[in-house]
N, C-alpha and C. Protein backbone atom coordinates (compact mmCIF):
# COMPACT_ATOMS: atom_id res chain seq x y z
N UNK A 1 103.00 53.94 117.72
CA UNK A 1 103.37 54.80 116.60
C UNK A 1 102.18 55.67 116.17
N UNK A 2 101.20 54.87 115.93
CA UNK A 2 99.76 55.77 115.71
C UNK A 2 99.40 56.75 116.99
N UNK A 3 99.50 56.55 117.71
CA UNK A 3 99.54 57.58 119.20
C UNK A 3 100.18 58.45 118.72
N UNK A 4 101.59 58.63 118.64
CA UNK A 4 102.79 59.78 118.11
C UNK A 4 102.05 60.56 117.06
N UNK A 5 101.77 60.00 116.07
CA UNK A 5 101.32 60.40 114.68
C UNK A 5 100.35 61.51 115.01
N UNK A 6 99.19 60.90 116.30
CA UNK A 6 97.84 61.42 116.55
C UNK A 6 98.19 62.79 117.37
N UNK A 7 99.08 62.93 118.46
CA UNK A 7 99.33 63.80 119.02
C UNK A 7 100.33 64.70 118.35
N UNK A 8 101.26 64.27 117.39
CA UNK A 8 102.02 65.29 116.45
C UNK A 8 100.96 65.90 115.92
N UNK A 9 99.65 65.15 115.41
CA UNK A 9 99.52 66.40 114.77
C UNK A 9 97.78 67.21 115.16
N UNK A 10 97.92 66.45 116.36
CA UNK A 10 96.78 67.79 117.13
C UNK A 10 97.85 68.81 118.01
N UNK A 11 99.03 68.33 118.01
CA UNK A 11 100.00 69.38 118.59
C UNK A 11 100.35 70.84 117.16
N UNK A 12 100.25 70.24 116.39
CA UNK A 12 100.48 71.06 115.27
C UNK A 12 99.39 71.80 114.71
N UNK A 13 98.08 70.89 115.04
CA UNK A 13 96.88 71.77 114.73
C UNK A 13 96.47 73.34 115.96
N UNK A 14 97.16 72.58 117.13
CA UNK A 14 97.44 73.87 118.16
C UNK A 14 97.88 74.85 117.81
N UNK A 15 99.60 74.58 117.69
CA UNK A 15 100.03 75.72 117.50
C UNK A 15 99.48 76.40 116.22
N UNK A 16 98.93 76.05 115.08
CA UNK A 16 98.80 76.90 113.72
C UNK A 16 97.57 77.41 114.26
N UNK A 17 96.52 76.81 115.27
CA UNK A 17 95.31 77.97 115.83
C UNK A 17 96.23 78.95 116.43
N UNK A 18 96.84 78.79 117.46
CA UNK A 18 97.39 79.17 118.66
C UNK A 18 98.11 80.46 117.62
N UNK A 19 99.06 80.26 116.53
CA UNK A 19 99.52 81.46 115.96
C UNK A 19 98.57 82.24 114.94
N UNK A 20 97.57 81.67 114.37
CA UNK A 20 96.50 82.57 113.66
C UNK A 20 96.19 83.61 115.09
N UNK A 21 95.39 82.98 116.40
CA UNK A 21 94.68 83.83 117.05
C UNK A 21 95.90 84.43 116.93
N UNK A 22 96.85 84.57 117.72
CA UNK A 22 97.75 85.35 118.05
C UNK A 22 98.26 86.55 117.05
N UNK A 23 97.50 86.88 115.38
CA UNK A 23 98.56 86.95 114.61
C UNK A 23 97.73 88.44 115.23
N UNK A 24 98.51 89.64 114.48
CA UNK A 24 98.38 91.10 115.06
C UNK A 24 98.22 91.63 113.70
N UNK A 25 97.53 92.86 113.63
CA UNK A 25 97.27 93.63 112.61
C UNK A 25 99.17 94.67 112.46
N UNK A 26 99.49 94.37 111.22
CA UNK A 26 100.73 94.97 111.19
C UNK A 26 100.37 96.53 111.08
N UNK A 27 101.62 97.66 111.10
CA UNK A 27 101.23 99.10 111.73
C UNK A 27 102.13 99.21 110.00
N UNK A 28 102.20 99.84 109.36
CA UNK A 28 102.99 100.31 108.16
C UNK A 28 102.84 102.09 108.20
N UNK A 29 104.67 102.05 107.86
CA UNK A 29 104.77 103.74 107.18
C UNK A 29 105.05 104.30 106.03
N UNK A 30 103.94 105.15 105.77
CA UNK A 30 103.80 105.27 104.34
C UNK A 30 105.23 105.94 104.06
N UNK A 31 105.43 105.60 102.60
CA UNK A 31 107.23 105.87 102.23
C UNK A 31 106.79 107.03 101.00
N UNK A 32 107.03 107.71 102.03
CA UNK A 32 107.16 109.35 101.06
C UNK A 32 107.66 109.04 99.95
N UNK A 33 108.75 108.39 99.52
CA UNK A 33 109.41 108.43 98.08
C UNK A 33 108.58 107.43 97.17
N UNK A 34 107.51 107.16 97.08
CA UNK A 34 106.54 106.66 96.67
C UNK A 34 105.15 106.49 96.92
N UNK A 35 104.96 107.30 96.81
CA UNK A 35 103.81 107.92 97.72
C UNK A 35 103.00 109.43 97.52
N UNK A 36 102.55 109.54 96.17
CA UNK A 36 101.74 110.82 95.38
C UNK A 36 100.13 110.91 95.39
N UNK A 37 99.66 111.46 96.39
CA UNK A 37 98.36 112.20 95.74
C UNK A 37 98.51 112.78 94.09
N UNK A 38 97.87 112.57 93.40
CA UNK A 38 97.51 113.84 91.93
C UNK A 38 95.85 113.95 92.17
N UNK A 39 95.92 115.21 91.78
CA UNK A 39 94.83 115.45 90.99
C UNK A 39 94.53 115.65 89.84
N UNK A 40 92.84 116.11 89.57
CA UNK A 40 93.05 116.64 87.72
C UNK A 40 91.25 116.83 87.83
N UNK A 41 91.28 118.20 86.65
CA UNK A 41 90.04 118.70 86.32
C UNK A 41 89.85 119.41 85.36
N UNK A 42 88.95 119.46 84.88
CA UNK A 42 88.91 120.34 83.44
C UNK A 42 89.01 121.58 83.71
N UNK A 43 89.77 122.13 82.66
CA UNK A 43 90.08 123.71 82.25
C UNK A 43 89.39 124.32 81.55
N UNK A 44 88.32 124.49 81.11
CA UNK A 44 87.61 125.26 80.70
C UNK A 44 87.25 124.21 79.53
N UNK A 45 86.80 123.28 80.01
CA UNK A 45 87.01 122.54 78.95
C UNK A 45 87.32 122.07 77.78
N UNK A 46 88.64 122.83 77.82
CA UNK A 46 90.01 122.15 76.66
C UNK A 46 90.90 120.96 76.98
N UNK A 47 91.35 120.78 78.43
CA UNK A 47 91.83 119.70 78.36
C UNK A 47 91.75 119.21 79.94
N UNK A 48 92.55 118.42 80.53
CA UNK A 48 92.13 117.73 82.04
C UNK A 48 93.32 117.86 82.45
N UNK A 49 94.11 119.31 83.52
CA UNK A 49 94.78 119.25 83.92
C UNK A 49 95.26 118.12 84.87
N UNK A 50 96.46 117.97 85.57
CA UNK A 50 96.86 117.34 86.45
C UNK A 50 98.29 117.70 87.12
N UNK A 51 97.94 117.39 88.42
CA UNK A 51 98.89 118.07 89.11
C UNK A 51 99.21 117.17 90.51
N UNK A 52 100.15 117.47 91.22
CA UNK A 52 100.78 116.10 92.38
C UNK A 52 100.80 117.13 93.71
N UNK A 53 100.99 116.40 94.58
CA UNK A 53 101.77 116.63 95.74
C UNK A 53 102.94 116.04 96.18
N UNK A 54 104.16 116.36 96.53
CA UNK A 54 105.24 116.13 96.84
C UNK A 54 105.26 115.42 98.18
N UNK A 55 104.93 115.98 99.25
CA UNK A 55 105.20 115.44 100.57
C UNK A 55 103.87 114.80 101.06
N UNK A 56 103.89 113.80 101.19
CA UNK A 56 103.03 112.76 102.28
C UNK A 56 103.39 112.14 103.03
N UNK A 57 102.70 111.48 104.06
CA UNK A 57 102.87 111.28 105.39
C UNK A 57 101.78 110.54 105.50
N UNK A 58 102.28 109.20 106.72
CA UNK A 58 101.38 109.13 107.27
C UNK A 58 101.04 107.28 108.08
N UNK A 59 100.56 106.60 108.11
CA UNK A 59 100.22 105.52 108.85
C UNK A 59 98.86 104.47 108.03
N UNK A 60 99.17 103.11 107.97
CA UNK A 60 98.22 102.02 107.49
C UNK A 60 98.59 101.28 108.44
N UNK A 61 97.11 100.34 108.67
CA UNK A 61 97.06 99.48 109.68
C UNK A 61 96.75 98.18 108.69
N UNK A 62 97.15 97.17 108.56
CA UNK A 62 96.43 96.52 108.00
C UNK A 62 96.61 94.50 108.45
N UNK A 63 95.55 94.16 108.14
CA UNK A 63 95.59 92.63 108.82
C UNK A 63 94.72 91.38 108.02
N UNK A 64 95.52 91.69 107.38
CA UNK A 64 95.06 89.94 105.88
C UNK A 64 94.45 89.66 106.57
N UNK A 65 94.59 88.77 107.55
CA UNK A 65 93.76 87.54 107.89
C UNK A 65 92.43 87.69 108.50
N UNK A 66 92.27 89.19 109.03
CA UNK A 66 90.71 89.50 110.11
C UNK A 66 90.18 90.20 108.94
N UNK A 67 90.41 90.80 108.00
CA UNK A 67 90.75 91.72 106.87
C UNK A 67 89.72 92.67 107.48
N UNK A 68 90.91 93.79 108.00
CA UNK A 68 90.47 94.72 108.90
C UNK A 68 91.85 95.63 108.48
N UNK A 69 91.54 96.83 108.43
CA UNK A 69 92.76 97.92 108.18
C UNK A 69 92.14 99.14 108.38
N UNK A 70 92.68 100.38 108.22
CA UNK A 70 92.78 101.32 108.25
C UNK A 70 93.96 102.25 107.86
N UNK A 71 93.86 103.91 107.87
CA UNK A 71 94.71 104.69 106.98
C UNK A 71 94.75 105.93 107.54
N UNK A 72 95.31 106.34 108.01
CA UNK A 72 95.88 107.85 108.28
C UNK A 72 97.09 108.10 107.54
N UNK A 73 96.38 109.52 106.07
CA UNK A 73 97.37 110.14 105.86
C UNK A 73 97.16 111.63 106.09
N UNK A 74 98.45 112.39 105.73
CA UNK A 74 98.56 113.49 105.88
C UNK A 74 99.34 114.17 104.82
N UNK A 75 98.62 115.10 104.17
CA UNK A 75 99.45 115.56 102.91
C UNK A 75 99.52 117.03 102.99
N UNK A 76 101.04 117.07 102.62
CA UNK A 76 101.57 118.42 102.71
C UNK A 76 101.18 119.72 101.56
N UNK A 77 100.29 120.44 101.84
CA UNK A 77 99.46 121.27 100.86
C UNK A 77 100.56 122.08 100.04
N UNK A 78 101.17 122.60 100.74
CA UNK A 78 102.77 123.77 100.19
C UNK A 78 103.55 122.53 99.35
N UNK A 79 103.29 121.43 98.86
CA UNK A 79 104.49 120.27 98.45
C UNK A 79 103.03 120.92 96.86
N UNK A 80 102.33 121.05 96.76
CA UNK A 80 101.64 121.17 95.07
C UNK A 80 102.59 121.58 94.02
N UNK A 81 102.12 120.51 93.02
CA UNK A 81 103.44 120.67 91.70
C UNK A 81 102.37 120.46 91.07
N UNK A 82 102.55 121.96 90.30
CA UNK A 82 101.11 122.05 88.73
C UNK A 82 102.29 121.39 87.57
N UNK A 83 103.23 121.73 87.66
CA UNK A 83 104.30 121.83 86.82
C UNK A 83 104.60 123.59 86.16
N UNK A 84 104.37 124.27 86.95
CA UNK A 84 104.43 125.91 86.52
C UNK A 84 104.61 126.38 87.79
N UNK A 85 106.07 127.37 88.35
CA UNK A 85 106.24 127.93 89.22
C UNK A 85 105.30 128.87 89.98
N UNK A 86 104.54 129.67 88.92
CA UNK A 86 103.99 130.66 89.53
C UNK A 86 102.42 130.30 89.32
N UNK A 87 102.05 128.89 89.28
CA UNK A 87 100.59 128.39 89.12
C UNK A 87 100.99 127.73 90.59
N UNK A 88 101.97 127.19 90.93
CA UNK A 88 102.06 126.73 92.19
C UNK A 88 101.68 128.06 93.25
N UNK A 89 102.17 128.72 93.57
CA UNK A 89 101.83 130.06 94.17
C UNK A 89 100.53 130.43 94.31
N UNK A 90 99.78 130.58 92.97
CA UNK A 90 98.90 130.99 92.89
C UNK A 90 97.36 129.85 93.61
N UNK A 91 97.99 128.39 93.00
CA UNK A 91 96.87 127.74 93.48
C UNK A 91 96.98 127.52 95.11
N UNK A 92 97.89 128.38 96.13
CA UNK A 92 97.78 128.08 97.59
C UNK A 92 97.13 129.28 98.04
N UNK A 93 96.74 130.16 97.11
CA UNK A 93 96.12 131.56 97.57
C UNK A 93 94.47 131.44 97.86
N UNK A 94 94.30 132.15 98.84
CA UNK A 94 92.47 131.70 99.19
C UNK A 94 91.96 131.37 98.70
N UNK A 95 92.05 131.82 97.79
CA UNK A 95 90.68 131.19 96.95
C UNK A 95 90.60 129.85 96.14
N UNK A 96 92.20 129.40 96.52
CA UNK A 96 91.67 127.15 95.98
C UNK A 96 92.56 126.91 97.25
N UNK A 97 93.55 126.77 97.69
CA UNK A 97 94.16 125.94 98.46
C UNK A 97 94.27 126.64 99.99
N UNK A 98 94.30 127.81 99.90
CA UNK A 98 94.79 128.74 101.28
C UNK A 98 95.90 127.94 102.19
N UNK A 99 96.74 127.96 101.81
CA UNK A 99 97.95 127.09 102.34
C UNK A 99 98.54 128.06 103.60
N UNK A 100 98.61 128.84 103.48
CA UNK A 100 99.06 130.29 104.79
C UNK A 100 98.24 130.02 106.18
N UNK A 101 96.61 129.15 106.07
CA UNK A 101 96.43 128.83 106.68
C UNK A 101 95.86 127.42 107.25
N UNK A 102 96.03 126.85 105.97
CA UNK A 102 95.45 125.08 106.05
C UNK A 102 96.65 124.58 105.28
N UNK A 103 97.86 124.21 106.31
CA UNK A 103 99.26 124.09 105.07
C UNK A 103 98.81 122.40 104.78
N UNK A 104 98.05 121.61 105.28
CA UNK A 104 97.81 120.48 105.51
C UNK A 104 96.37 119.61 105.06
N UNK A 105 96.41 118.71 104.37
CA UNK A 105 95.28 118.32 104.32
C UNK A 105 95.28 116.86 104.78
N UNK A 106 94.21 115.99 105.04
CA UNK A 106 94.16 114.60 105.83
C UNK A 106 92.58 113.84 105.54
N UNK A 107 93.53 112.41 105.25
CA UNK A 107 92.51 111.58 105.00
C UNK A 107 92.20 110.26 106.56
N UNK A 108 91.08 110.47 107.12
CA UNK A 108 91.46 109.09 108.17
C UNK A 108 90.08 108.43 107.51
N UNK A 109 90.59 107.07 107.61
CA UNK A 109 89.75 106.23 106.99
C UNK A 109 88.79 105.68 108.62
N UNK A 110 87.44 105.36 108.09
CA UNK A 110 86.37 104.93 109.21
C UNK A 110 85.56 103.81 109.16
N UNK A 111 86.31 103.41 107.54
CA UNK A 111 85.59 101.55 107.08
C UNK A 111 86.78 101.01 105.78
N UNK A 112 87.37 99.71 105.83
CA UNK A 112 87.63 99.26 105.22
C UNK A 112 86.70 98.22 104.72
N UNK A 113 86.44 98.46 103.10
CA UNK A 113 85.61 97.27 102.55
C UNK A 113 86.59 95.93 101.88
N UNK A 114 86.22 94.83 102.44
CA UNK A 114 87.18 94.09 101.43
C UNK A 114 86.50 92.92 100.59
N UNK A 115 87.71 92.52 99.53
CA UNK A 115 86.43 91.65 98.27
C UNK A 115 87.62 90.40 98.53
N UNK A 116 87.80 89.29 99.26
CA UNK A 116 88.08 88.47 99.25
C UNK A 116 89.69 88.86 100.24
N UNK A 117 90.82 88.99 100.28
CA UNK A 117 92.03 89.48 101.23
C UNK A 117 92.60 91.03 100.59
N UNK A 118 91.83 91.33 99.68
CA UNK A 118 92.19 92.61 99.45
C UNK A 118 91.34 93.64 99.19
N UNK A 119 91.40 95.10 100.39
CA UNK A 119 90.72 95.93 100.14
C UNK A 119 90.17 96.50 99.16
N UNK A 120 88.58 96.91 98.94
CA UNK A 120 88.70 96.69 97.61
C UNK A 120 87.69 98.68 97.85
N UNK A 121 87.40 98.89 98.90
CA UNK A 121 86.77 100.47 99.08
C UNK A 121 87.49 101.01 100.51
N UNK A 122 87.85 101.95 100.80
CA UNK A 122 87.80 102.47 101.77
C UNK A 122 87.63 104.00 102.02
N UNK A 123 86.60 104.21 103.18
CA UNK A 123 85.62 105.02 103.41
C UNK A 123 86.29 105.74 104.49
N UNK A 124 86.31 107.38 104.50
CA UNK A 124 87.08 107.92 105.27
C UNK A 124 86.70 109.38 105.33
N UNK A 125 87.10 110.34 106.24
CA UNK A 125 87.09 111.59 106.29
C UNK A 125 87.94 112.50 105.31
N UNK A 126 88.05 113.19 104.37
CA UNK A 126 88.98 113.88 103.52
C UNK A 126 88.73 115.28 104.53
N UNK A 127 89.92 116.27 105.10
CA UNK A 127 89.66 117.52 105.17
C UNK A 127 90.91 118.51 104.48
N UNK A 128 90.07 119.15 103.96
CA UNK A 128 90.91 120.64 103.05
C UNK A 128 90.32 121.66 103.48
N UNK A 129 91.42 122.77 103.90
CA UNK A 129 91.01 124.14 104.31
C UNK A 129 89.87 123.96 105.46
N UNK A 130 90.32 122.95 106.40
CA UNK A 130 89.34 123.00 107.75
C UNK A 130 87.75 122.47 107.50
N UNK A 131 87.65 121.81 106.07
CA UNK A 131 86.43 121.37 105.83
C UNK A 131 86.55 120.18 105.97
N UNK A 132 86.07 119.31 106.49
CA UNK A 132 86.10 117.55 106.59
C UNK A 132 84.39 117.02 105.97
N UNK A 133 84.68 116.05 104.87
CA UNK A 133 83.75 115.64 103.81
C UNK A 133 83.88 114.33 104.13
N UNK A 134 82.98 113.44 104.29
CA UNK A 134 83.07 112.04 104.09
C UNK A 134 83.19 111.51 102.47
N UNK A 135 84.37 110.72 101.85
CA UNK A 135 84.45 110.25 100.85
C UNK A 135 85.02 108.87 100.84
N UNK A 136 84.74 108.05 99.64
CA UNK A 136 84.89 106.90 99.62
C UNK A 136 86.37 106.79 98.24
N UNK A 137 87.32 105.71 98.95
CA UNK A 137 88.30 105.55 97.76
C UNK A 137 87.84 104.62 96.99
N UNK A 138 87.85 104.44 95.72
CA UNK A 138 88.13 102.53 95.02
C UNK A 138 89.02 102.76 94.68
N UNK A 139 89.33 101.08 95.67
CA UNK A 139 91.36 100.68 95.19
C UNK A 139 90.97 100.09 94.22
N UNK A 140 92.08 100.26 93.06
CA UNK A 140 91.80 99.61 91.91
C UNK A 140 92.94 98.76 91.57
N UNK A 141 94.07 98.58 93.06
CA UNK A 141 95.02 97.39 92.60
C UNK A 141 95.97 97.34 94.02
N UNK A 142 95.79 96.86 94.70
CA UNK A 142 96.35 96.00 95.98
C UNK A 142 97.54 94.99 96.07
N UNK A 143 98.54 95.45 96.36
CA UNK A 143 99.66 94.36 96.89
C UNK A 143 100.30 94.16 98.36
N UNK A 144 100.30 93.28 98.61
CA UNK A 144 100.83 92.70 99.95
C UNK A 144 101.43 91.89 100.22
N UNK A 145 103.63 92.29 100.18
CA UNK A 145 104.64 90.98 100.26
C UNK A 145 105.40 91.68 101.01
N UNK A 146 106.45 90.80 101.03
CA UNK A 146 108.03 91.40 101.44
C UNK A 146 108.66 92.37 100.57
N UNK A 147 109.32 93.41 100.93
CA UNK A 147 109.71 94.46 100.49
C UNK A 147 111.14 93.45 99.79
N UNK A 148 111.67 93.44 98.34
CA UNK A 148 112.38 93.05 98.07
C UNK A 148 113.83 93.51 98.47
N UNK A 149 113.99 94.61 98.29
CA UNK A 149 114.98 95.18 99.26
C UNK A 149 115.51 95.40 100.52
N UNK A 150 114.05 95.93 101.33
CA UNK A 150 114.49 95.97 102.59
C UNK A 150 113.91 94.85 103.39
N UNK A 151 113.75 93.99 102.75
CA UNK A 151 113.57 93.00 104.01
C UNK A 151 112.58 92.61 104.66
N UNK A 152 111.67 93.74 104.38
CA UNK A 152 110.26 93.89 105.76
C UNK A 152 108.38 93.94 104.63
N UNK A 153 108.14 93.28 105.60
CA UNK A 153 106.52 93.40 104.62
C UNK A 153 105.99 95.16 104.39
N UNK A 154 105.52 94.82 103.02
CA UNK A 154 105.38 96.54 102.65
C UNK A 154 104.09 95.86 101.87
N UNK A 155 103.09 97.07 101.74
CA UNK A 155 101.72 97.06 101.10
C UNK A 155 101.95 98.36 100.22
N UNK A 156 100.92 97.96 98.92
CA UNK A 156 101.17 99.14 98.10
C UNK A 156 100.02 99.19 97.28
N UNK A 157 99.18 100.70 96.92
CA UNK A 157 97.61 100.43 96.44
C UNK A 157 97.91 101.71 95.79
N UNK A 158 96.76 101.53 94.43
CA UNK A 158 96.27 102.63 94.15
C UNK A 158 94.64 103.07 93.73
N UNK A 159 94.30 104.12 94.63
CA UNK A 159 92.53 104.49 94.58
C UNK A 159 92.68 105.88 94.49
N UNK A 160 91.08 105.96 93.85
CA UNK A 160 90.60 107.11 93.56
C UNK A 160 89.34 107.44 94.20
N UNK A 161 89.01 108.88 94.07
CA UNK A 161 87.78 109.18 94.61
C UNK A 161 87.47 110.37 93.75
N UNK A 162 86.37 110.88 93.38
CA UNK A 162 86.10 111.98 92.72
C UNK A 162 85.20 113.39 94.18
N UNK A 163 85.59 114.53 94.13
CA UNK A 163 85.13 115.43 94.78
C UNK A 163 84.60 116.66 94.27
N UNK A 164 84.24 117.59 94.94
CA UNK A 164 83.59 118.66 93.93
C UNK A 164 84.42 119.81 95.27
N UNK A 165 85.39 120.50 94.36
CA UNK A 165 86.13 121.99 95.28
C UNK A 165 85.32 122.62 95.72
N UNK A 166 84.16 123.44 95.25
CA UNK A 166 83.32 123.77 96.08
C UNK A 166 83.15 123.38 97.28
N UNK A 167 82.80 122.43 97.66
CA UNK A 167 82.74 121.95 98.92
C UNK A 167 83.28 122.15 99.58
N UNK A 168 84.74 122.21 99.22
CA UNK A 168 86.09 122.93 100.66
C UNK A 168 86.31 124.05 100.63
N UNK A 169 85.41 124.99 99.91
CA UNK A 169 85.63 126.49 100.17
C UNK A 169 86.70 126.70 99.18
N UNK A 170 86.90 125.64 97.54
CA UNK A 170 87.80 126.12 96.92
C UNK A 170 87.15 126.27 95.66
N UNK A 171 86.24 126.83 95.34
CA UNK A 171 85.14 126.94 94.12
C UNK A 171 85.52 127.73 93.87
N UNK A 172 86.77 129.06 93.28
CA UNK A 172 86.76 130.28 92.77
C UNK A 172 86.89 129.48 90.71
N UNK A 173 86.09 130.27 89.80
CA UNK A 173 86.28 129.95 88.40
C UNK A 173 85.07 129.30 88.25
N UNK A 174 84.59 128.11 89.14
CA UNK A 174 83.53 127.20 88.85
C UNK A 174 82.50 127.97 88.18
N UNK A 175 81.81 127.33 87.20
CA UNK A 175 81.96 125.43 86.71
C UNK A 175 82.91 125.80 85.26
N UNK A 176 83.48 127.04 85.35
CA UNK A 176 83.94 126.97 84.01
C UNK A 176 85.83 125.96 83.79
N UNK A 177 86.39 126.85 85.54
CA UNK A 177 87.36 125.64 85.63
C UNK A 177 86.63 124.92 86.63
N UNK A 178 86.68 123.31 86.02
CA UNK A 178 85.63 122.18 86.10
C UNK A 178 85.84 122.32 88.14
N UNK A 179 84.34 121.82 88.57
CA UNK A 179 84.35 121.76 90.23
C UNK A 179 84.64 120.67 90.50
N UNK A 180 84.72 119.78 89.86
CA UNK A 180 84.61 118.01 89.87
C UNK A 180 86.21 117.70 89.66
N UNK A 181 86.56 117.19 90.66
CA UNK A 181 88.20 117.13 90.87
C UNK A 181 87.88 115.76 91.07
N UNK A 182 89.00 114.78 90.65
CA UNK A 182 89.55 113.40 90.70
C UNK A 182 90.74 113.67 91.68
N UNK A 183 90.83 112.72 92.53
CA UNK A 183 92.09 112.32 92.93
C UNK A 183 92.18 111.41 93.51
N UNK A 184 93.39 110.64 92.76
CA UNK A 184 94.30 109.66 92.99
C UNK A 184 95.22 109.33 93.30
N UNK A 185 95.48 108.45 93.96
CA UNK A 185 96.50 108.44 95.13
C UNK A 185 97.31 107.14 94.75
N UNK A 186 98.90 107.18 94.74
CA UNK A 186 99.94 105.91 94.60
C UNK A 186 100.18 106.24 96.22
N UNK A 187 100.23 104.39 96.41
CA UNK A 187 100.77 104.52 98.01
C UNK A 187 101.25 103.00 98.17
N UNK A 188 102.56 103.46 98.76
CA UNK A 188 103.65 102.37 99.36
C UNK A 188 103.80 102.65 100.83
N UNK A 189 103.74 101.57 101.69
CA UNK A 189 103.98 101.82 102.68
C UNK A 189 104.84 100.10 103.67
N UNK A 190 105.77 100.78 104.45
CA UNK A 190 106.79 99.65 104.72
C UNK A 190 106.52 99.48 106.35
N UNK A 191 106.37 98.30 107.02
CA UNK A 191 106.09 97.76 107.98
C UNK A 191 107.31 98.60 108.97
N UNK A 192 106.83 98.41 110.46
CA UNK A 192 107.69 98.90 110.84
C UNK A 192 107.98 98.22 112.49
């Protein structure tokens, strides 16, 4: 009986190695319908605009257990909502967004930092208007379960990073409308 006992459970200590090594970094797609870049910056310093993007896109890699991930997104520049029709227009014109010829902007991440199973920095390429900047996000709140609805493991974070427009060739107004842009990012994304 002690034999049985002994081999049940170095048989069981097998397989739970045997399925850790084995486990795989899951691939997740980010779910547009939850899923907003904003930004925001001072106006002449009266108040701290803010404004979204509509369409995103894009790919997370991520793997609890090696705690190893990564992030490719892609955000649709023509999706900008100031909340004013003709401020939308205006901010894709050369001189901040040039959307006619950079309709696209993209973040690929090149380090995930993590503080115990949840990412807690990640370090990546930002490019706008054909300029690529190295910037760093802090997530400031991490989840990782089963999607209650659909069934399937979904991850969901939100980080920020602060930048200066200048840098992407979108400095027209500076420093009076502020150069120092925030943006923050809500992101859901569902296993696939």
């Amino acid at each position: 009986m002690t034999s049985i006992k002994h081999t049940t459970l170095v048989t069981a200590a097998f397989i739970a190695l045997s399925g850790s090594a084995m486990a795989a970094p899951l691939q997740y797609t980010v779910d547009s319908s939850h899923t907003f870049p904003r930004f925001s910056y001072s106006h002449f310093g009266y108040s701290t605009q803010q404004s979204s993007f509509k369409k995103t896109t894009g790919t997370v890699v991520f793997d609890a257990q090696a705690k190893t991930g990564s992030v490719d997104i892609r955000i649709d520049m023509t999706s900008v909502n100031t909340g004013f029709d003709v401020f939308n227009g205006h901010i894709q014109g050369a001189d901040f967004l040039d959307t006619a010829q950079f309709p696209t902007a993209t973040f690929q991440s090149t380090k995930v930092i993590f503080d115990g199973d949840k990412p807690q920095r990640i370090d990546g390429n930002l490019t706008i208007k054909g300029v690529t900047k190295p910037v760093s996000l802090s997530v400031t709140s991490f989840q990782s379960m089963p999607h209650p609805m659909m069934k399937k493991p979904a991850i969901g974070a939100n980080a920020f990073t602060t930048i200066k427009r200048s840098d992407f060739g979108a400095g027209k107004y500076a420093p009076y409308v502020g150069d120092e842009v925030r943006i923050d990012i809500a992101l859901e994304a569902i296993a696939q």
